[in-house]
C-alpha atoms as a PDB file:
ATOM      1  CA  UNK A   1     152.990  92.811 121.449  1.00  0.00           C
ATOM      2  CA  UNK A   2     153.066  89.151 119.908  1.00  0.00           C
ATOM      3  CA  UNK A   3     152.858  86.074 121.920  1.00  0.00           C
ATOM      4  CA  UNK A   4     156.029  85.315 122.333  1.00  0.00           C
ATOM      5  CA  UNK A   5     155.889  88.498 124.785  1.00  0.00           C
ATOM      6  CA  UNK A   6     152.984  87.223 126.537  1.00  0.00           C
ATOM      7  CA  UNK A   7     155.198  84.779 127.548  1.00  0.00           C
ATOM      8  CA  UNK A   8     157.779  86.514 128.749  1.00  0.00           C
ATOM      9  CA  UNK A   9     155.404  87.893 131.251  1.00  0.00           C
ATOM     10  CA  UNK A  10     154.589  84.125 131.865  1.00  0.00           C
ATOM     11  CA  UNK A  11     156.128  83.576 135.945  1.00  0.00           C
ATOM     12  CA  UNK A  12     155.882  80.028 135.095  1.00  0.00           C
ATOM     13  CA  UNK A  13     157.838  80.246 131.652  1.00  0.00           C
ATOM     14  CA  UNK A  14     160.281  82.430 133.364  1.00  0.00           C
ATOM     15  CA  UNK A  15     161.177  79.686 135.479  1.00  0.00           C
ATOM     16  CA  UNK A  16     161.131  76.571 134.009  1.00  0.00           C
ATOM     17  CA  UNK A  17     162.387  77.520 130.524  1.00  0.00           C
ATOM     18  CA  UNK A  18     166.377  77.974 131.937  1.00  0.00           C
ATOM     19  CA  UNK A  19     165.696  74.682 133.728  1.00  0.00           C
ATOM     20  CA  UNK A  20     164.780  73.133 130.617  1.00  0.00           C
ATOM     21  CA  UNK A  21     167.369  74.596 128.500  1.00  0.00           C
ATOM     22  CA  UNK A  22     170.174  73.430 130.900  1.00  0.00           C
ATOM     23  CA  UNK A  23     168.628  69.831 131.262  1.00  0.00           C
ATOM     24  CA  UNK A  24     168.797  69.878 127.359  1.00  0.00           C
ATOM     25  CA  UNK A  25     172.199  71.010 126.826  1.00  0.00           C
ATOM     26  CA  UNK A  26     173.801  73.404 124.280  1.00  0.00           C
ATOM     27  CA  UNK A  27     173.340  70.958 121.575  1.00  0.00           C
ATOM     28  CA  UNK A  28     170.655  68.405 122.581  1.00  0.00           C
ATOM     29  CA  UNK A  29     171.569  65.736 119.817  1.00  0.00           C
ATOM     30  CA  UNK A  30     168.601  65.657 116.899  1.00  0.00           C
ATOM     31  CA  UNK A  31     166.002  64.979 115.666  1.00  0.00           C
ATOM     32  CA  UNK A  32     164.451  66.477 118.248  1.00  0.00           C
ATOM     33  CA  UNK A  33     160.511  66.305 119.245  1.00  0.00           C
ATOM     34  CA  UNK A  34     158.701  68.324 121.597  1.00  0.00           C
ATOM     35  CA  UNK A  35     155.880  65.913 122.395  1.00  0.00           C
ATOM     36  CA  UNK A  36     152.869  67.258 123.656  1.00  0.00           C
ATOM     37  CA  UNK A  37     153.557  71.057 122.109  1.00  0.00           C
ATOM     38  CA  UNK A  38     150.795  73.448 123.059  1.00  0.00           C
ATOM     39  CA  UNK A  39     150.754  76.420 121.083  1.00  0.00           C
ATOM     40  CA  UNK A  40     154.807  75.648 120.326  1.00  0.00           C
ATOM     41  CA  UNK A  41     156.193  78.745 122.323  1.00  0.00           C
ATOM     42  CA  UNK A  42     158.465  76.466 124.633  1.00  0.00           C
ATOM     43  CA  UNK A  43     159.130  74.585 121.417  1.00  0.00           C
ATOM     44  CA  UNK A  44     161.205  77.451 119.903  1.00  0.00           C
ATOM     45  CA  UNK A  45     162.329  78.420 122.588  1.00  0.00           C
ATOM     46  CA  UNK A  46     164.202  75.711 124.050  1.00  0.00           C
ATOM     47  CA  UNK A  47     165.029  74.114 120.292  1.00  0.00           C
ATOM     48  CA  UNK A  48     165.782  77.152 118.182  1.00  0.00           C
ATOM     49  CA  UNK A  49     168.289  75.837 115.700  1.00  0.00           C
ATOM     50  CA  UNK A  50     167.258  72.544 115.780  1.00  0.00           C
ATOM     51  CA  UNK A  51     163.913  72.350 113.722  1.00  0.00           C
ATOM     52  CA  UNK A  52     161.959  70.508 115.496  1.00  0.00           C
ATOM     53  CA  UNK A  53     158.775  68.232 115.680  1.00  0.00           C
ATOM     54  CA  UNK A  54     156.022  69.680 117.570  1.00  0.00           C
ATOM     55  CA  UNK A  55     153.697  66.962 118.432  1.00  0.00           C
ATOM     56  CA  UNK A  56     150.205  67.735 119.963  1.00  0.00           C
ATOM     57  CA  UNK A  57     146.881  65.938 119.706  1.00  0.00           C
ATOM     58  CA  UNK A  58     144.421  68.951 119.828  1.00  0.00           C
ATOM     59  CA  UNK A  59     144.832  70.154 116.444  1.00  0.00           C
ATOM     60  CA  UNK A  60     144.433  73.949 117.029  1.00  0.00           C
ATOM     61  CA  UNK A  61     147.533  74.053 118.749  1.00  0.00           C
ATOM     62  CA  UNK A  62     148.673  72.566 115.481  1.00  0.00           C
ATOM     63  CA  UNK A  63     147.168  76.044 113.696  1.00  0.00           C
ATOM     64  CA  UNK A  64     148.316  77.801 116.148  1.00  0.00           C
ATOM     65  CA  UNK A  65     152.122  77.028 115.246  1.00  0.00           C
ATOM     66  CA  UNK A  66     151.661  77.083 111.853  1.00  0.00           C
ATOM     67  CA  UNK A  67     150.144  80.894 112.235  1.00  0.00           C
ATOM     68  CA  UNK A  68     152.723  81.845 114.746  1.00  0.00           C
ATOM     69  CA  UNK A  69     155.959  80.007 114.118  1.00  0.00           C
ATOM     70  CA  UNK A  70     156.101  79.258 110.294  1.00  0.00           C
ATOM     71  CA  UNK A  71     158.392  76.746 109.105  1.00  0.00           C
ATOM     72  CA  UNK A  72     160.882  77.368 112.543  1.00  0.00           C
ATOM     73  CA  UNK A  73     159.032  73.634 113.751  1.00  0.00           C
ATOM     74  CA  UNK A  74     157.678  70.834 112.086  1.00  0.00           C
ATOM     75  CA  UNK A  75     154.256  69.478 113.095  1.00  0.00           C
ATOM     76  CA  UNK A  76     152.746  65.853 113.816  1.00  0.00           C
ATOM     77  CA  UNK A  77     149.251  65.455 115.053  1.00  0.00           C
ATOM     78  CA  UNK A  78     149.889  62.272 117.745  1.00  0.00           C
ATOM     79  CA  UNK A  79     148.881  61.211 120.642  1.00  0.00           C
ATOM     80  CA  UNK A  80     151.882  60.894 123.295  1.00  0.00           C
ATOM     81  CA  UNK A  81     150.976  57.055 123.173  1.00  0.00           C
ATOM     82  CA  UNK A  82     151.351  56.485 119.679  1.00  0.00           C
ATOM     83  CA  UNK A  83     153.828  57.993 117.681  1.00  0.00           C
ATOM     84  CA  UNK A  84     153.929  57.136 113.839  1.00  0.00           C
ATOM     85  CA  UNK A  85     158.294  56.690 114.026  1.00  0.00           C
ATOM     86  CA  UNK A  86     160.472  54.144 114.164  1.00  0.00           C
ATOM     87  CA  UNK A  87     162.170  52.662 117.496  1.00  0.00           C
ATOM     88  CA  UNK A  88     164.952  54.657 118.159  1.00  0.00           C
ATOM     89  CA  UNK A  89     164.331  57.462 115.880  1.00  0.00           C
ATOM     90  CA  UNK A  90     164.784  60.678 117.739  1.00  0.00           C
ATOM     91  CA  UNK A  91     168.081  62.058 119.698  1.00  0.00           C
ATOM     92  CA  UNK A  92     166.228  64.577 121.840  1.00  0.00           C
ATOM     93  CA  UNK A  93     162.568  64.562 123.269  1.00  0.00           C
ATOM     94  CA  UNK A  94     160.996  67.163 125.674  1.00  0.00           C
ATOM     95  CA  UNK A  95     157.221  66.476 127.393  1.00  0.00           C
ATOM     96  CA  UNK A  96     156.570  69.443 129.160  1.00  0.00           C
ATOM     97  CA  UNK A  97     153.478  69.523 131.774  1.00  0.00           C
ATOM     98  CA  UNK A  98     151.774  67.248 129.455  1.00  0.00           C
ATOM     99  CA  UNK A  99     151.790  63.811 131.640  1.00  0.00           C
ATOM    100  CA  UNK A 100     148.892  64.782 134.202  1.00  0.00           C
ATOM    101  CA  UNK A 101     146.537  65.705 131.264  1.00  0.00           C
ATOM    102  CA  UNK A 102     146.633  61.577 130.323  1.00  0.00           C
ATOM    103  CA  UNK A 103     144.777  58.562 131.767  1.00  0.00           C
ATOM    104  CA  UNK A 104     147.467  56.288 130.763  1.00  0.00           C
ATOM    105  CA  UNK A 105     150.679  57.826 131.673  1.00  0.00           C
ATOM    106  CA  UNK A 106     152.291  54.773 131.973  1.00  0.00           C
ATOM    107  CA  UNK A 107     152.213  54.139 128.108  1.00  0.00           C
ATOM    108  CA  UNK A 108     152.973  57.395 126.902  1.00  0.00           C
ATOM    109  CA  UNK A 109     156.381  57.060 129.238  1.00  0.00           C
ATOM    110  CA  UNK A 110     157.129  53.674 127.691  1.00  0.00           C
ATOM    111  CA  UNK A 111     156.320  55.478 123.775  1.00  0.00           C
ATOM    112  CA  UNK A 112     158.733  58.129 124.310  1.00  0.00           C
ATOM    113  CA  UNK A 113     161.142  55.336 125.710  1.00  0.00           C
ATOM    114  CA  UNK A 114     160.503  53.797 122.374  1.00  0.00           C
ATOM    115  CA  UNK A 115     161.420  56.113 119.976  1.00  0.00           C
ATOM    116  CA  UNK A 116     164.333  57.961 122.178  1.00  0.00           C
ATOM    117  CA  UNK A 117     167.953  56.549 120.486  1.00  0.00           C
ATOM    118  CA  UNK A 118     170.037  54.794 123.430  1.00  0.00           C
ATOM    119  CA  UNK A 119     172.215  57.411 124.666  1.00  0.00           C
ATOM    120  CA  UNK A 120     169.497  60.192 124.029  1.00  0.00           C
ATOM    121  CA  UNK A 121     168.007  62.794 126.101  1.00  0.00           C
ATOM    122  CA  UNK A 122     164.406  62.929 127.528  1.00  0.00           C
ATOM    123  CA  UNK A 123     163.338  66.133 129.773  1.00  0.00           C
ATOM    124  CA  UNK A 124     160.019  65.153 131.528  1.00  0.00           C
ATOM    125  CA  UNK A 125     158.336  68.419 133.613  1.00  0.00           C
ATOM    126  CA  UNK A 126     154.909  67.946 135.706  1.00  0.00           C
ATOM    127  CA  UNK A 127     153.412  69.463 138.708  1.00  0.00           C
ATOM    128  CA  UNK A 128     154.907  67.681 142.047  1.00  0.00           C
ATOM    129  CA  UNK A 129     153.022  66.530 145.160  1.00  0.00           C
ATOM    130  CA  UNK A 130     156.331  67.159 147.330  1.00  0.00           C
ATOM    131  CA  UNK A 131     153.833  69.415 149.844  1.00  0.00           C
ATOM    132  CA  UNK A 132     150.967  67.487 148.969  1.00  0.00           C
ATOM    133  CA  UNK A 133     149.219  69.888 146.922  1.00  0.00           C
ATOM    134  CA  UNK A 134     149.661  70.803 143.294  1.00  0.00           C
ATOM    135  CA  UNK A 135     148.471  74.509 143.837  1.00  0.00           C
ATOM    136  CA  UNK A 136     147.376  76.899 147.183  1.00  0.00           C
ATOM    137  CA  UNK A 137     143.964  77.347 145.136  1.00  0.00           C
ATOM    138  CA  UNK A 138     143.296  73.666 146.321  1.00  0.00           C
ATOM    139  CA  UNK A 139     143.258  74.786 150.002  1.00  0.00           C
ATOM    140  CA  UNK A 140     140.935  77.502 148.894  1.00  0.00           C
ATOM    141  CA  UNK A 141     138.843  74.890 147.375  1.00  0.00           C
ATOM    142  CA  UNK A 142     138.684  77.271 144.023  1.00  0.00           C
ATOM    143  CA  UNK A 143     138.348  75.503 140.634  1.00  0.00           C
ATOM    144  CA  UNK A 144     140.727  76.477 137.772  1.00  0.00           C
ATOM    145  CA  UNK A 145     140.549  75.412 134.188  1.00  0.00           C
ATOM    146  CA  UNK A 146     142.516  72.419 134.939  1.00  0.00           C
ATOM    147  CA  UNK A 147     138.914  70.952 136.452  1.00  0.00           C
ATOM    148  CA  UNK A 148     136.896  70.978 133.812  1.00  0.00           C
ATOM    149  CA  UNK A 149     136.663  69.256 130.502  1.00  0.00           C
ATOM    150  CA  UNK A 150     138.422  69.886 127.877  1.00  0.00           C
ATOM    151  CA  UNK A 151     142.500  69.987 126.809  1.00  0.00           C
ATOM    152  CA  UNK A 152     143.648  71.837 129.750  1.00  0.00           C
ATOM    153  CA  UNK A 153     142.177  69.285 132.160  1.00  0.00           C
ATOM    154  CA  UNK A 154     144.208  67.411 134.688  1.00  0.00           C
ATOM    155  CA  UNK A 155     143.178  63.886 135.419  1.00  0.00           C
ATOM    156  CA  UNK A 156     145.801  63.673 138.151  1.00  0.00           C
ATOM    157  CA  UNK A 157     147.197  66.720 140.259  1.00  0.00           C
ATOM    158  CA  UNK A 158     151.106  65.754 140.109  1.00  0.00           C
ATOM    159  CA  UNK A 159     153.821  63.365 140.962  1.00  0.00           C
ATOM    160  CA  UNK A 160     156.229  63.030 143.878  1.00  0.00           C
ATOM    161  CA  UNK A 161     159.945  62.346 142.593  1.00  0.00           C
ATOM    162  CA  UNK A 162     159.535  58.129 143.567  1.00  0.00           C
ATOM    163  CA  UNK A 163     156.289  58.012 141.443  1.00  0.00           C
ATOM    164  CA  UNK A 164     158.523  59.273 138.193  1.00  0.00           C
ATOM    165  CA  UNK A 165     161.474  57.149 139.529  1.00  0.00           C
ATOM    166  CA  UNK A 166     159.450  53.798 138.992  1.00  0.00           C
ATOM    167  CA  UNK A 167     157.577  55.264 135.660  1.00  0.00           C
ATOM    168  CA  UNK A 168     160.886  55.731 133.869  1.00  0.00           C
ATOM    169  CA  UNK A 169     162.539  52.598 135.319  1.00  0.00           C
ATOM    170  CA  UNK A 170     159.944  50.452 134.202  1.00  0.00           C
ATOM    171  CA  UNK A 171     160.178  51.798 130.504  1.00  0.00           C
ATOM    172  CA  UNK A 172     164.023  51.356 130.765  1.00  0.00           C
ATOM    173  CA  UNK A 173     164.806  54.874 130.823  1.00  0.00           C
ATOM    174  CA  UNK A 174     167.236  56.224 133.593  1.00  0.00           C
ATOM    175  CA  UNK A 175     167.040  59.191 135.669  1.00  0.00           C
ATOM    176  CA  UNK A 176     170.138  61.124 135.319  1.00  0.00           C
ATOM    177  CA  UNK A 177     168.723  64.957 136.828  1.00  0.00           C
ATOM    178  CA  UNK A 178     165.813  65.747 139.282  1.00  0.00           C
ATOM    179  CA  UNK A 179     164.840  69.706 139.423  1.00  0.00           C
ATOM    180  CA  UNK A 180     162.299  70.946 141.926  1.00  0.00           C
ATOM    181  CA  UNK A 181     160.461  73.806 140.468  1.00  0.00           C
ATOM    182  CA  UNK A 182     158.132  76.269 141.795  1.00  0.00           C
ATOM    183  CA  UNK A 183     159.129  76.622 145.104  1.00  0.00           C
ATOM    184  CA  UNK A 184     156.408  78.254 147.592  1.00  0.00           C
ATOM    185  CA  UNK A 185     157.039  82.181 147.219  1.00  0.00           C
ATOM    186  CA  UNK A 186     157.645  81.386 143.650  1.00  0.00           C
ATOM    187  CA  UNK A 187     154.236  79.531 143.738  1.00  0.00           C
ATOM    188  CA  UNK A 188     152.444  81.916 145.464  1.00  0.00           C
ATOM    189  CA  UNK A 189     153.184  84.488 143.109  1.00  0.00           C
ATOM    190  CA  UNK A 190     151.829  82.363 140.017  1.00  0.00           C
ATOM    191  CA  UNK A 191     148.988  81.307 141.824  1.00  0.00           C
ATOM    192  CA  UNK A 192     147.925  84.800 142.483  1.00  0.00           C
ATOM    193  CA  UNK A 193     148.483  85.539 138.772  1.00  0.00           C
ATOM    194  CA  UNK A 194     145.965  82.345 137.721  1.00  0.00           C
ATOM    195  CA  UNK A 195     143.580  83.367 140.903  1.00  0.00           C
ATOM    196  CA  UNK A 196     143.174  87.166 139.327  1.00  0.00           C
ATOM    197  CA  UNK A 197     143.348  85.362 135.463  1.00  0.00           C
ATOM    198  CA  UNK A 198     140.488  83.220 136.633  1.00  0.00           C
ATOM    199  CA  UNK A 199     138.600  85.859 138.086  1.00  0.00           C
ATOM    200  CA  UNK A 200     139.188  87.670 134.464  1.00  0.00           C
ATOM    201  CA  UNK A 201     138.064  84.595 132.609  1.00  0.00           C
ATOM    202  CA  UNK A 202     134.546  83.857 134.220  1.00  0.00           C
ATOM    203  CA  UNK A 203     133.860  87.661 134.606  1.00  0.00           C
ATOM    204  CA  UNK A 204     134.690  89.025 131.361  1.00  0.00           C
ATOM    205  CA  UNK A 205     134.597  86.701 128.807  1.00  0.00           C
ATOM    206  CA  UNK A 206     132.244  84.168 130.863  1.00  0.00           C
ATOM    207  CA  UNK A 207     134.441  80.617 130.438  1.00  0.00           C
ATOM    208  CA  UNK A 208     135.390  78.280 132.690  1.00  0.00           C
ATOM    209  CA  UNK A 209     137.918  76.248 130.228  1.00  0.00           C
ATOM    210  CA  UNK A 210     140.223  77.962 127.682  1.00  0.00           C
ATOM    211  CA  UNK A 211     143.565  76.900 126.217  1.00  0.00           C
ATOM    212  CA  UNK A 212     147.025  79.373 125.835  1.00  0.00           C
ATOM    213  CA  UNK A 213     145.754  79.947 122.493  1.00  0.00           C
ATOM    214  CA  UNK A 214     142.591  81.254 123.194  1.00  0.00           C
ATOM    215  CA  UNK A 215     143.954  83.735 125.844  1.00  0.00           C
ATOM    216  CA  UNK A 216     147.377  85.056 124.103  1.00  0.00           C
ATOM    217  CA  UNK A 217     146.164  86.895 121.501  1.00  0.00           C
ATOM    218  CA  UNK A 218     146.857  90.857 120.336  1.00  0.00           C
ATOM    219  CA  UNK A 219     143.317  91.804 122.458  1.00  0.00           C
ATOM    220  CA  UNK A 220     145.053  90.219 125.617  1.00  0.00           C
ATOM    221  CA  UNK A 221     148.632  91.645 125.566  1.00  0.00           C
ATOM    222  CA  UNK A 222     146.685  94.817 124.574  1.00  0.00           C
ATOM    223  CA  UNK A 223     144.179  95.166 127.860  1.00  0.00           C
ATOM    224  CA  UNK A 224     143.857  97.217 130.455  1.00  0.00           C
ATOM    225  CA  UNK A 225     144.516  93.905 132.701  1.00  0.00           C
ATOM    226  CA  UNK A 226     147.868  92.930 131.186  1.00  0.00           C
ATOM    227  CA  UNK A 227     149.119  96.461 130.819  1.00  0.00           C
ATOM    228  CA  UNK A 228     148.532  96.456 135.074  1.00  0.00           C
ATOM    229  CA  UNK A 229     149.917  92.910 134.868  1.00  0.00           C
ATOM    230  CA  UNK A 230     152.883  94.028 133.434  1.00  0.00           C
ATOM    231  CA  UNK A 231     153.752  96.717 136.091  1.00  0.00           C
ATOM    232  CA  UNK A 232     153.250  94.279 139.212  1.00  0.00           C
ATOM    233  CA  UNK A 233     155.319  91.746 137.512  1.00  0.00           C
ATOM    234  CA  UNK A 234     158.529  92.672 138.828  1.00  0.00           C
ATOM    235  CA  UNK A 235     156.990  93.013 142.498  1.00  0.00           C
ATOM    236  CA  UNK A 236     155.730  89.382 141.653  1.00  0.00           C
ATOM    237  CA  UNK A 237     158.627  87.745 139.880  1.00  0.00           C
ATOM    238  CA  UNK A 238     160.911  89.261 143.267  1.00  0.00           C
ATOM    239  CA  UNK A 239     158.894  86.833 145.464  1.00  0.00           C
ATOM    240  CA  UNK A 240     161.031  83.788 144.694  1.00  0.00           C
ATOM    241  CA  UNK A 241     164.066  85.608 146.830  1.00  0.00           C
ATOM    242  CA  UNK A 242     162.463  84.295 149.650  1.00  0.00           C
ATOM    243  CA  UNK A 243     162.630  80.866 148.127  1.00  0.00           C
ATOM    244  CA  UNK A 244     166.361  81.298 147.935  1.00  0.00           C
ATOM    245  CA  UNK A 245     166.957  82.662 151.970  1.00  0.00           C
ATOM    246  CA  UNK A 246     165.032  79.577 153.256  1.00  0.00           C
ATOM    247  CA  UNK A 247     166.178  77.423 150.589  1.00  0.00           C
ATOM    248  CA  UNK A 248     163.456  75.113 149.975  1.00  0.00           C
ATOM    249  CA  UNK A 249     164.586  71.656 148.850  1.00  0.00           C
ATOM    250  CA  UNK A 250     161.041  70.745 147.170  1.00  0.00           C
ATOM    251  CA  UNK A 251     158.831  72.675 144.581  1.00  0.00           C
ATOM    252  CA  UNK A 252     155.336  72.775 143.138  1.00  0.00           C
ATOM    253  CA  UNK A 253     157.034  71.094 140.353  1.00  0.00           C
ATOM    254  CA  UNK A 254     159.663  69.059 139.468  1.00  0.00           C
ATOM    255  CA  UNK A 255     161.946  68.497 136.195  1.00  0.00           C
ATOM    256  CA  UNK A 256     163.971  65.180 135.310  1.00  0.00           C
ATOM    257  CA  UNK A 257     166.041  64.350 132.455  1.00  0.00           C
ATOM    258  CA  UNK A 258     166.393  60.862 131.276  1.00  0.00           C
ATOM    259  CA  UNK A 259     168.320  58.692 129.401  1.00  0.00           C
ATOM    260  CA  UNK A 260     167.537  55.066 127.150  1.00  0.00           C
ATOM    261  CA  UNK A 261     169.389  52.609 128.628  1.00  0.00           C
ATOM    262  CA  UNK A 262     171.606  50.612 125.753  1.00  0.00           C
ATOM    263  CA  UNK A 263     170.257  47.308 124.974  1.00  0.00           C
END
């Protein structure tokens, strides 16, 4: 099993990726850059005939394409905040939980405003504050790898939907789309995924900070763990029909796509 299959078994993934796709469109218009690209999974996924620009500052995630996806995207090693392209260069551009990771988010948002075309398409996803908490671990008081040093740090927890309203607006971009993500049962059943990967983590291979690459690998999706994983993830993945009977308006994270205002 590859990595791409490790993240099929990824709740969040399974969640967020048809959001992402429909926020996009069919044919998001090109180039298109996926700025702040991990290991490039969602990159692929959500741009698979586009060849696109995977952007990312930690350079292993850089290897970690290359290795994994070939020549399917393009790489630039950038910082969200300054991107080597010309004003209006790109059609498309997709920052996916990458905005709570930066101290200045405020001039990464105005950067991708930048270089997005007028008329283009930006799809923005972070974790939301809409219950004022980004995860149930916080009421447990449990640490996760996003508070620690390193890549997977958060320096902020999330945004509410106003917060993101007045970031765009002030870079000139317009909000065309808000999608909450993550509702609670939804939540809860990723949060007792990360509370048992955690657990896994500290116990077995005694870290406190990894990133996606150092977890998906053949030894992982070839466990004991995930091969248990894998059997409770329909029982898990099922907990977000509760989300639908009580309909939830907000979410544990939200989505918004964007446009550049012309002129």
């Amino acid at each position: 099993m590859g990595r791409v299959d490790l993240l099929r078994y990824d709740l969040a993934t399974a969640e967020k990726l048809p959001v992402i796709r429909r926020l996009l469109g069919s044919a998001p218009p090109t180039p298109c850059l996926d700025v702040g690209s991990g290991t490039g999974d969602l990159t692929v996924a959500v741009f698979p005939e586009a060849a696109p620009v995977a952007v990312d500052a930690w350079l292993p995630n850089l290897d970690s394409i290359r290795r994994e996806h070939g020549g399917q995207a393009r790489l630039l090693a950038a910082s969200g905040d300054c991107l080597a392209l010309r004003g209006g260069a790109i059609g498309t551009l997709l920052c996916s939980e990458v905005l709570e990771h930066i101290d200045d988010d405020r001039a990464v948002i105005a950067e991708l405003a930048r270089v997005l075309r007028p008329g283009g398409r930006l799809v923005v996803t972070v974790p939301c504050l809409y219950f004022g908490i980004d995860t149930y671990l916080r009421l447990l008081r449990v640490r996760s790898v996003h508070d620690f040093p390193g890549p997977e740090r958060h320096v902020r927890r999330g945004y509410r939907e106003s917060d993101l309203r007045e970031l765009f607006g002030a870079a000139g971009l317009e909000v065309e789309e808000v999608v909450y993500l993550f509702k609670p049962f939804a939540k809860l059943a990723i949060d007792i995924v990360a509370a048992a990967h955690l657990v896994y983590q500290r116990v077995v291979h005694r870290r406190r900070q990894w990133t996606w690459s150092d977890v998906a690998t053949p030894a992982m999706s070839n466990s004991a763990a995930f091969r248990a994983y894998r059997l409770l993830y329909p029982l898990l993945s099922s907990l977000s029909i509760f989300d639908r009977l009580f309909r939830f308006r907000g979410g544990f994270g939200i989505a918004v796509r964007a446009t550049r205002r012309a002129g």
